[in-house]
Protein backbone atom coordinates (compact mmCIF):
# COMPACT_ATOMS: atom_id res chain seq x y z
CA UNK A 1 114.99 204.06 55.85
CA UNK A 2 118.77 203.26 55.91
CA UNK A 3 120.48 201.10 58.81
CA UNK A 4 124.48 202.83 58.97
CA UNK A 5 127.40 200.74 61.06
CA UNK A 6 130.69 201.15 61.91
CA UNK A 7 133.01 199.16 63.07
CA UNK A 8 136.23 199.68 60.58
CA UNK A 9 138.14 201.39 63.40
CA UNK A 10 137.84 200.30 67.13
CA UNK A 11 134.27 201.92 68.21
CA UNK A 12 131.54 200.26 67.49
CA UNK A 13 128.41 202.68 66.14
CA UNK A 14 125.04 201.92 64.56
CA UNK A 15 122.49 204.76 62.99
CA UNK A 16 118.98 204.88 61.49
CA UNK A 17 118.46 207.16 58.85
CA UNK A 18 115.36 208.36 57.03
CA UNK A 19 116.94 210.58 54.59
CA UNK A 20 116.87 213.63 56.58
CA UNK A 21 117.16 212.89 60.44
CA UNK A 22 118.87 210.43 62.12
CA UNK A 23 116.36 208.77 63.98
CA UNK A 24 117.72 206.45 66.40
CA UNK A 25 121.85 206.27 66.90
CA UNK A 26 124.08 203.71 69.32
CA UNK A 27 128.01 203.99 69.97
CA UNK A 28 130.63 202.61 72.59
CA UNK A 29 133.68 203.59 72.49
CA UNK A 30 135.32 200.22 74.08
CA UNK A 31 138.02 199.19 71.48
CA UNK A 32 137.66 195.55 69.51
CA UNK A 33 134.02 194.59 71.35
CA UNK A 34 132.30 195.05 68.10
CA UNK A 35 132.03 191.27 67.91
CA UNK A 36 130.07 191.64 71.61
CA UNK A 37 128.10 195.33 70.62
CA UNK A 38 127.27 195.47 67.14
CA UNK A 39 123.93 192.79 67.10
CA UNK A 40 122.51 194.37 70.36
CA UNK A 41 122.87 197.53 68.76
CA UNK A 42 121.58 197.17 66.18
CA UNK A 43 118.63 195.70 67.87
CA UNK A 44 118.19 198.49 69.85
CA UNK A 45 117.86 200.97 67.53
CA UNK A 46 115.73 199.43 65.59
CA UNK A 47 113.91 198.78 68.60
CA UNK A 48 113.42 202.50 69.55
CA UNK A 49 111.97 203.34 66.22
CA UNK A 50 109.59 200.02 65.90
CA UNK A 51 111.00 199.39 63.19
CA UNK A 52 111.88 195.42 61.36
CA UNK A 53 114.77 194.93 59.23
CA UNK A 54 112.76 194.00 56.64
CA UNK A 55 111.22 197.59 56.18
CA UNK A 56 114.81 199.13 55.59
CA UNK A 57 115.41 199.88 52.26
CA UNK A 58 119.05 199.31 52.60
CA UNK A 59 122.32 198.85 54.71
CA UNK A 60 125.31 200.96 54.82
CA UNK A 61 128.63 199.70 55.93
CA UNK A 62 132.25 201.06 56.55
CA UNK A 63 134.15 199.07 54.23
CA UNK A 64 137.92 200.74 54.81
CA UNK A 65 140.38 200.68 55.05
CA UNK A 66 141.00 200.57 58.54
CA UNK A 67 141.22 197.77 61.18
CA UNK A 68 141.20 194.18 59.81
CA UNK A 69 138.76 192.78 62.26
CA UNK A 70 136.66 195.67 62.20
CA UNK A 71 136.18 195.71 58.58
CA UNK A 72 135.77 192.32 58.43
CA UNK A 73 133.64 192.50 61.19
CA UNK A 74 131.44 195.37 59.69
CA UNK A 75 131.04 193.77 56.27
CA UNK A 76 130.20 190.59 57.49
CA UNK A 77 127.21 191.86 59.53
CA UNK A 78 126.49 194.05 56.39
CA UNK A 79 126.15 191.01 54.53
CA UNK A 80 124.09 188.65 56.62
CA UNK A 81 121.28 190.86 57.30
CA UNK A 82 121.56 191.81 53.75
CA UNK A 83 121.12 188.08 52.47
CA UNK A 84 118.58 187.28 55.20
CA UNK A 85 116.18 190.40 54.06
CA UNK A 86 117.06 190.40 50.68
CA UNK A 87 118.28 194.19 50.84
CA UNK A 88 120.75 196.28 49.11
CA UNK A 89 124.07 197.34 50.22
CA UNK A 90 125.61 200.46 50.36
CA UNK A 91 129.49 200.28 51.20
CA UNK A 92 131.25 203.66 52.34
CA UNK A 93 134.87 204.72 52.34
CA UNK A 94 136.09 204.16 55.80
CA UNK A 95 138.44 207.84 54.94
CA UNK A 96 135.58 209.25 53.26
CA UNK A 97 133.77 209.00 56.63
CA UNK A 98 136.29 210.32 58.41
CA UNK A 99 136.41 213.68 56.24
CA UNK A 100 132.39 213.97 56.57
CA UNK A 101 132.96 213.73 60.17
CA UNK A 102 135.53 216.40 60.09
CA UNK A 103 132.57 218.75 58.68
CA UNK A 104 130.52 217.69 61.26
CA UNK A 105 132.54 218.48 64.01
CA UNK A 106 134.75 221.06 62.81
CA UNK A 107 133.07 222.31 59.57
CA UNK A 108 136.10 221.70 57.60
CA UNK A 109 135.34 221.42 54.04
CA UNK A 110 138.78 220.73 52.54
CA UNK A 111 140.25 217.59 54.16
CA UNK A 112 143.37 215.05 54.03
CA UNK A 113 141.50 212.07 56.22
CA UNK A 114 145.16 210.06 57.59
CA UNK A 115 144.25 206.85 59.52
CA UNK A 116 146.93 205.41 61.38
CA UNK A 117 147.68 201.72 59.48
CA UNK A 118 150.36 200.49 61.79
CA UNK A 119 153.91 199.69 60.08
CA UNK A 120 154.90 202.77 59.78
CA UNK A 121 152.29 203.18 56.98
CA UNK A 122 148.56 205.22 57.13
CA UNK A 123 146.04 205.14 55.12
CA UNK A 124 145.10 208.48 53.49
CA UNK A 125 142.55 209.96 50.52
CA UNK A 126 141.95 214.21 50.25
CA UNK A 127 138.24 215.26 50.05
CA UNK A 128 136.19 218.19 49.36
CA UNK A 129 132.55 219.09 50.22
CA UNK A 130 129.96 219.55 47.58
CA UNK A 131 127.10 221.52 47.26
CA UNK A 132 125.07 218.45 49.25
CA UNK A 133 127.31 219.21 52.02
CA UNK A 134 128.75 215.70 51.27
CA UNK A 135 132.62 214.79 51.67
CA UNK A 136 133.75 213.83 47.65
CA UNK A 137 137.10 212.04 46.80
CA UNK A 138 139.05 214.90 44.84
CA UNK A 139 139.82 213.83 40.97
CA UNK A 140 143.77 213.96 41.22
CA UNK A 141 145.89 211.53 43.14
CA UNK A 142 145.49 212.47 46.47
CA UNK A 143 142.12 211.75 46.14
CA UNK A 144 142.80 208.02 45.51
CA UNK A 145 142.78 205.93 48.53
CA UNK A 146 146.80 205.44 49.71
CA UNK A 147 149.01 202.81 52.28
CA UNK A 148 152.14 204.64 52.08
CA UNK A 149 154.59 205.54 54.62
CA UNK A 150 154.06 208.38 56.35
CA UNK A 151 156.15 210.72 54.06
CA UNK A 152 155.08 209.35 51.04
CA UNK A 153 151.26 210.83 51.08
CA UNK A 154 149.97 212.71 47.92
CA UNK A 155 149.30 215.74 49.14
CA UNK A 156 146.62 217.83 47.56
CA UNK A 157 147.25 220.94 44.80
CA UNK A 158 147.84 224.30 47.59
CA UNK A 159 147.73 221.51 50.29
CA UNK A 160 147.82 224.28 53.15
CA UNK A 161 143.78 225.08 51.98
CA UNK A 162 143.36 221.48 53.22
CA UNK A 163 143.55 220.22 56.60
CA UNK A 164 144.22 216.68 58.49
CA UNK A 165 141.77 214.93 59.63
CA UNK A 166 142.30 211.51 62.07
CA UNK A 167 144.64 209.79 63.84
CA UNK A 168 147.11 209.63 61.21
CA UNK A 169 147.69 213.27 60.81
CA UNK A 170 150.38 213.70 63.28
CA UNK A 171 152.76 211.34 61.50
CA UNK A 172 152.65 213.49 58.40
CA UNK A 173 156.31 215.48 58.98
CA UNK A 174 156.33 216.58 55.37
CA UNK A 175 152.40 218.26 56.07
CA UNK A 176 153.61 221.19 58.48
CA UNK A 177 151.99 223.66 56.95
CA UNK A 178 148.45 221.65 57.16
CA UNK A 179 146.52 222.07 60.29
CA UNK A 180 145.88 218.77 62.48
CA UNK A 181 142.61 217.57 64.13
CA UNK A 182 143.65 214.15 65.34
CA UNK A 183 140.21 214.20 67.06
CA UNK A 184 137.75 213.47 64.22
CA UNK A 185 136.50 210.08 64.73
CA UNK A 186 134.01 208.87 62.03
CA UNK A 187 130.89 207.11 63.33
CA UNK A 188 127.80 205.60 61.63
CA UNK A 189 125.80 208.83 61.29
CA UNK A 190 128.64 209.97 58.98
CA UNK A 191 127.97 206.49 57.23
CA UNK A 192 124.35 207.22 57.02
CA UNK A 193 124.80 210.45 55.31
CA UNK A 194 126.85 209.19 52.67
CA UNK A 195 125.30 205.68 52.37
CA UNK A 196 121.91 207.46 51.96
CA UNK A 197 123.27 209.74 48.91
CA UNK A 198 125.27 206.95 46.77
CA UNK A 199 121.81 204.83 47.99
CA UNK A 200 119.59 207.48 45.69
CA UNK A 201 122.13 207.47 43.24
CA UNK A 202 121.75 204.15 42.08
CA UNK A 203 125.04 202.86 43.74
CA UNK A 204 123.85 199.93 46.14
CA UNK A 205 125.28 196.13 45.64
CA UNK A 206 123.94 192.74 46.32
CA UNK A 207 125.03 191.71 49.47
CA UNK A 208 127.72 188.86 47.46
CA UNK A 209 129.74 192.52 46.48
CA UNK A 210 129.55 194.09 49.99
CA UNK A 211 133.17 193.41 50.30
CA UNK A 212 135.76 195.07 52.60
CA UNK A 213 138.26 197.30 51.61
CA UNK A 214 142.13 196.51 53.39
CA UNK A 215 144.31 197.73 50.68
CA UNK A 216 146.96 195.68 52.53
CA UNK A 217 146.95 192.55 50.50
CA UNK A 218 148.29 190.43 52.96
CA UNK A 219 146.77 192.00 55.89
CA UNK A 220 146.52 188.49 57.52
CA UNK A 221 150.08 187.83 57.41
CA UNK A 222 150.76 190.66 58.84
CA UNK A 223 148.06 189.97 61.82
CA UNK A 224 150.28 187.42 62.92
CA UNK A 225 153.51 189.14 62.57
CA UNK A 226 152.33 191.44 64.50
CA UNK A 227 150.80 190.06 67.13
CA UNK A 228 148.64 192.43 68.85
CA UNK A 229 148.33 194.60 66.18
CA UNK A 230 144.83 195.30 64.48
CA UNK A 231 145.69 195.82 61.02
């Protein structure tokens, strides 16, 4: 039994997976009250199934990129139940997520996920499903998690195969010839899948290296330039 969040990109989201089914599953939609949402969620869906922590045989986190408070949010949480159950960690590519949940909703199996990083920048990695009807990283350069402007994405080999996925995907001027669903939102159950899978394959942490992933180094600075802004 796996225990998925997300909180890496405004919505808050919590899942219980057993492998197979998604047993239990929470999500609001209200942007930066994961603070407020994620413990009562994660409450309740443990709750619903009668379940303790301590019978979970690991947690699975969105670890980014994506919004600085959320991931630090989501790892944080990750961590603490982790250290107070002695459990295993699984951390999951925010943008790998994102292209699971674009076969989800829209059965696309080649995807460019494109988050929207602020600064004139996104964040952006290409994917592919495999024969576990699992989003994979592809093995060239697009396939490497990127903050870039928005014209400086590596697009995949015969890019027009792929689509966009996210919120990002508009900004792309030099990916006309993709097709855009800005729609695809990643939530936990997309965490669950994949957190399950790298889980059975022996790829779990302690809960000391269930770290978050900014790729902006000085994503703090930058908090405070900004203002208002969440990255």
């Amino acid at each position: 039994m796996l225990l998925a969040l997300e909180t890496a990109n405004e919505w808050c989201s919590v899942a219980l997976f057993d492998g197979q089914t998604v047993l239990a599953h929470r999500e609001d939609n209200r942007s930066r009250e994961q603070t407020r949402l994620i413990l009562p969620m994660i409450d309740a869906v443990l709750a619903e199934q009668g379940i303790q922590v301590a019978a979970l045989e690991a947690i699975a986190f969105s670890r980014g990129p994506g919004s600085f408070s959320g991931v630090r949010i989501n790892a944080a949480v990750a961590q603490a139940l982790a250290w107070a159950h002695d459990l295993p960690v699984v951390p999951v590519s925010t943008l790998q997520a994102l292209a699971q949940a674009a076969y989800r909703q829209h059965q696309l199996t080649q995807v460019l996920a494109v988050l929207d990083a602020r600064m004139n920048e996104v964040y952006a990695a290409a994917y592919q499903l495999d024969q576990q009807q699992l989003m994979q990283p592809l093995t060239d350069e697009s396939g490497i998690e990127q903050l870039v402007a928005y014209d400086q994405v590596k697009l995949p080999d015969q890019a027009q195969c792929y689509a966009l996925a996210g919120n990002g995907g508009p900004l792309l001027t030099h990916a006309s010839e993709m097709a855009t669903y800005s729609d695809v939102h990643a939530n936990s159950t997309d965490i669950a899948r994949l957190g399950y899978a790298a889980f059975k394959a022996g790829k779990a942490v302690s809960a000391d290296q269930a770290l978050p992933v900014y790729l902006r180094d000085n994503a703090w600075k930058k908090i405070a330039e900004q203002g208002s802004s969440k990255n």
